[in-house]
N, C-alpha and C. Protein backbone atom coordinates (compact mmCIF):
# COMPACT_ATOMS: atom_id res chain seq x y z
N UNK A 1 -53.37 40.28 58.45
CA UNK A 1 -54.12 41.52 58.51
C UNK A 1 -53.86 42.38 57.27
N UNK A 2 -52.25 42.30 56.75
CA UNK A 2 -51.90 43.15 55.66
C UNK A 2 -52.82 42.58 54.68
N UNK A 3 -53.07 41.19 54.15
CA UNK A 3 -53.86 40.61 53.26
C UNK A 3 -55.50 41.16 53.22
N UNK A 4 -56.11 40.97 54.57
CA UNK A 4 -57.56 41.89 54.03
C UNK A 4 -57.71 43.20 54.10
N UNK A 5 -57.02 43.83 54.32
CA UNK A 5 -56.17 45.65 54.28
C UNK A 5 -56.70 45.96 52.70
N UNK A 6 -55.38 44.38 51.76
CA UNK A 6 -55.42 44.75 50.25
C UNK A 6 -56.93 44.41 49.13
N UNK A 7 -57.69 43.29 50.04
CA UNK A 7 -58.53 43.20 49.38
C UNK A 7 -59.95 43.52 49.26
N UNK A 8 -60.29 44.41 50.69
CA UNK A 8 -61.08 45.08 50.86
C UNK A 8 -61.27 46.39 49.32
N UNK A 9 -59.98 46.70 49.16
CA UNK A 9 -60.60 47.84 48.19
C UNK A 9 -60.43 47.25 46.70
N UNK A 10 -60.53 45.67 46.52
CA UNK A 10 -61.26 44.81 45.49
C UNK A 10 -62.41 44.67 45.36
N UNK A 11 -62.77 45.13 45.93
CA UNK A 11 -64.40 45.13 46.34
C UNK A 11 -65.65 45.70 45.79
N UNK A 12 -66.28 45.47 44.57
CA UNK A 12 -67.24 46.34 43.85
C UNK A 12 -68.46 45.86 44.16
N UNK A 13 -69.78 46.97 43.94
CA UNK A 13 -70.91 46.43 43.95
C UNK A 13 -71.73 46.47 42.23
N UNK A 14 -71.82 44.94 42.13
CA UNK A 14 -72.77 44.91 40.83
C UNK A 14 -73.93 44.93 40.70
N UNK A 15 -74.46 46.10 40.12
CA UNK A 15 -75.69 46.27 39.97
C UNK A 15 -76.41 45.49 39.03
N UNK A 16 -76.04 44.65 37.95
CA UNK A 16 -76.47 43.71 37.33
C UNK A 16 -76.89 42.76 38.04
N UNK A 17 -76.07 42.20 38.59
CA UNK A 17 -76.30 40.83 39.53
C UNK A 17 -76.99 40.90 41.17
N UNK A 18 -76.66 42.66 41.19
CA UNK A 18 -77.19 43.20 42.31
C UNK A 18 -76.38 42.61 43.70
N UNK A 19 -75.17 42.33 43.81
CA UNK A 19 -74.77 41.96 44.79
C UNK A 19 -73.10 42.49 45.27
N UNK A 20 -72.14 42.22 46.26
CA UNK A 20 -71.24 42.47 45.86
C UNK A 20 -69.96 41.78 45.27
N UNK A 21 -69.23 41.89 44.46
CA UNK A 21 -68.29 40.96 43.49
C UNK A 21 -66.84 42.10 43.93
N UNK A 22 -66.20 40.33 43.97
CA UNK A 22 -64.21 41.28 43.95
C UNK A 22 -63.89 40.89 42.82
N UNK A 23 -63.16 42.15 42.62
CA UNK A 23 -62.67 42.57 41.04
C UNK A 23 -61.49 41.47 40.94
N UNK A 24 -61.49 41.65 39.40
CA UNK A 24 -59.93 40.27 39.04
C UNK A 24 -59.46 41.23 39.02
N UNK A 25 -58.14 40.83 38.81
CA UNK A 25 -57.15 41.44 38.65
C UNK A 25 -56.80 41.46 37.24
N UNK A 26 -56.27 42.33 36.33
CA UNK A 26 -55.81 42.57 35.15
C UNK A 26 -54.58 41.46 34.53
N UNK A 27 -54.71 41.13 33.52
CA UNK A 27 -53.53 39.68 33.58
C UNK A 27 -51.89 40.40 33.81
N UNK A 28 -52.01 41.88 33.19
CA UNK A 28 -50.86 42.83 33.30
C UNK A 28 -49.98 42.89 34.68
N UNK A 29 -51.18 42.64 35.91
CA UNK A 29 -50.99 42.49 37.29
C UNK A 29 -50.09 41.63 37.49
N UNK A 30 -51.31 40.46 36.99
CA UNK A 30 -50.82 39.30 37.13
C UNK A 30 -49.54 38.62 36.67
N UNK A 31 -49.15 38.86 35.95
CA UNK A 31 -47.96 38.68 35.15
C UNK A 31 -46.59 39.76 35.82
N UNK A 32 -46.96 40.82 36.21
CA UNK A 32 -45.61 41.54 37.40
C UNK A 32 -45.66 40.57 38.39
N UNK A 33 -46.92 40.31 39.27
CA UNK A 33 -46.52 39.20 40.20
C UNK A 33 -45.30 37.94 40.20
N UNK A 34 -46.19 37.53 39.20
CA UNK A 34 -45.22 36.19 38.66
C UNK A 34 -43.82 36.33 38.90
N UNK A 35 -43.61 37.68 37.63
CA UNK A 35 -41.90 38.20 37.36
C UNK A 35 -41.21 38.45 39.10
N UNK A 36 -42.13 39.06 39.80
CA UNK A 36 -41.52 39.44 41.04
C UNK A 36 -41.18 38.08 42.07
N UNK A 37 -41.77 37.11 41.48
CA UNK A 37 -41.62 36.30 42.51
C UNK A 37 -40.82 35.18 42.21
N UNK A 38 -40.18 34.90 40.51
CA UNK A 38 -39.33 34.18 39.85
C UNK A 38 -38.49 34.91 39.12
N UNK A 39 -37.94 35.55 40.03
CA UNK A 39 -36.48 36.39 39.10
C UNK A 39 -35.74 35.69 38.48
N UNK A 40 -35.06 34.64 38.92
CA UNK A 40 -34.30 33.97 38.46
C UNK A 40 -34.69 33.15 37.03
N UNK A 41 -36.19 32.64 37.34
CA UNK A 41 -36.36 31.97 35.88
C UNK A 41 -36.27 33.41 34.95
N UNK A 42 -37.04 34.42 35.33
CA UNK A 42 -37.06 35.71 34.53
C UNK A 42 -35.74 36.10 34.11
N UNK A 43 -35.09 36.34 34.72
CA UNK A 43 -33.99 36.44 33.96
C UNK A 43 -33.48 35.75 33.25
N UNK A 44 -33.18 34.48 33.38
CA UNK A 44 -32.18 33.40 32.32
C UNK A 44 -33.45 33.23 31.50
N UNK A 45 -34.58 33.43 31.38
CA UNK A 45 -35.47 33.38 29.81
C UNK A 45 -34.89 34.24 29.17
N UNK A 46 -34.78 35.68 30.00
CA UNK A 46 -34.36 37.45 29.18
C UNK A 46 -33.34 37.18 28.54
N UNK A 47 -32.13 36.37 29.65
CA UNK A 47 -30.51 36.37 28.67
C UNK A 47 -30.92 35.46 27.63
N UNK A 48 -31.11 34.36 28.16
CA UNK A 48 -31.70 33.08 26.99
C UNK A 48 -32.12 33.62 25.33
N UNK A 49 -33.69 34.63 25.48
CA UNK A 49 -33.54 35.31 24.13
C UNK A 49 -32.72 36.14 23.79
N UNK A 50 -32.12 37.57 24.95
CA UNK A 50 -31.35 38.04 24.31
C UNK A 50 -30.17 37.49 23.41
N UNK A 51 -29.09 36.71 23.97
CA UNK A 51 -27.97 35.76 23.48
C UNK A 51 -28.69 35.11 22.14
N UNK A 52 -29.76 34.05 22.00
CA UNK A 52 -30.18 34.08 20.49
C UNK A 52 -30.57 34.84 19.87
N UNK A 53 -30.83 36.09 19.80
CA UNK A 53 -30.86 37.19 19.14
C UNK A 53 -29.74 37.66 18.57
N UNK A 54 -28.61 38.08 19.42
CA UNK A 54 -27.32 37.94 19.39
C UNK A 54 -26.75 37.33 18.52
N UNK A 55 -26.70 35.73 18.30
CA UNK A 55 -26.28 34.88 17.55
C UNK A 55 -26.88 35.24 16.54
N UNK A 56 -28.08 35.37 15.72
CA UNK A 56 -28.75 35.19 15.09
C UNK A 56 -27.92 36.41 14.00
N UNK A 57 -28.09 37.37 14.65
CA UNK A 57 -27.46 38.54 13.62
C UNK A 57 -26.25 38.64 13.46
N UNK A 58 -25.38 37.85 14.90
CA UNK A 58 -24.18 37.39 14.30
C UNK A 58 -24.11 36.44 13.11
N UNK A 59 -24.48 35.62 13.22
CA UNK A 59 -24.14 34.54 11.83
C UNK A 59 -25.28 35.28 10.81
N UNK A 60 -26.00 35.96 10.64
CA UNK A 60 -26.45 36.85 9.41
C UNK A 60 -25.47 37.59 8.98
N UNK A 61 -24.59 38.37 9.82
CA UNK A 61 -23.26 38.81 9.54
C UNK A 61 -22.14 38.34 8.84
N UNK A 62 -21.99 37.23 9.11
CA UNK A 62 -21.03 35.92 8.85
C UNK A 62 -20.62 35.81 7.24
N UNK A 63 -22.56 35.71 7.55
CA UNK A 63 -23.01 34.94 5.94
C UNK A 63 -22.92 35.93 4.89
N UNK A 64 -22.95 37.12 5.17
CA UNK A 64 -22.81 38.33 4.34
C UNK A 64 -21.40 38.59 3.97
N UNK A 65 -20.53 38.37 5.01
CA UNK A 65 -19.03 38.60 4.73
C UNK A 65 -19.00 37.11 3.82
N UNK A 66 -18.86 36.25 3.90
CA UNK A 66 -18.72 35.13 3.58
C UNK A 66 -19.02 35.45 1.99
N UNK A 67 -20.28 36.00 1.85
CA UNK A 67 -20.81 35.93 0.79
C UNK A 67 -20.37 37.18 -0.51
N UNK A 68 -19.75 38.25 0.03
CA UNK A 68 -18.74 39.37 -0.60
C UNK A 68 -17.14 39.00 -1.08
N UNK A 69 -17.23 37.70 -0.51
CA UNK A 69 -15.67 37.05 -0.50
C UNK A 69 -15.60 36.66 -2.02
C-alpha cells in the first residue's frame, strides 16, 4: 500500500502525447537509492579512494624530501 501511496504523486499529464505519463526519476535520485541500499560497497570504494589519495601525496612528499637531500 506504502508503494502506490509513493507513486501516485509520479504521476503527470502530457499534453503532447495527450495522455497520462509517470515521471522518471532524476539519476541524482537514483544514485542516493543505490548508496542507501549498498553501504558497505559505498563505503570501502570512499576509504578505497580516500587511502590512495593519501598515498599518493604521501610518496609526492617522499620524493621531495628525497630530492632536497
Amino acid at each position: 500500500m506504502e508503494y502506490a501511496k509513493e507513486k501516485i504523486f509520479h504521476v503527470r499529464y502530457n499534453t503532447e502525447l495527450d495522455r497520462l505519463k509517470v515521471r522518471e526519476e532524476a539519476w541524482i535520485s537514483r544514485l542516493y537509492q543505490k548508496i542507501k541500499e549498498h553501504k558497505l560497497l559505498t563505503t570501502t570504494i570512499i576509504a578505497f579512494f580516500t587511502f590512495a589519495i593519501i598515498n599518493m601525496i604521501m610518496i609526492g612528499s617522499f620524493m621531495k624530501i628525497l630530492q632536497n637531500i
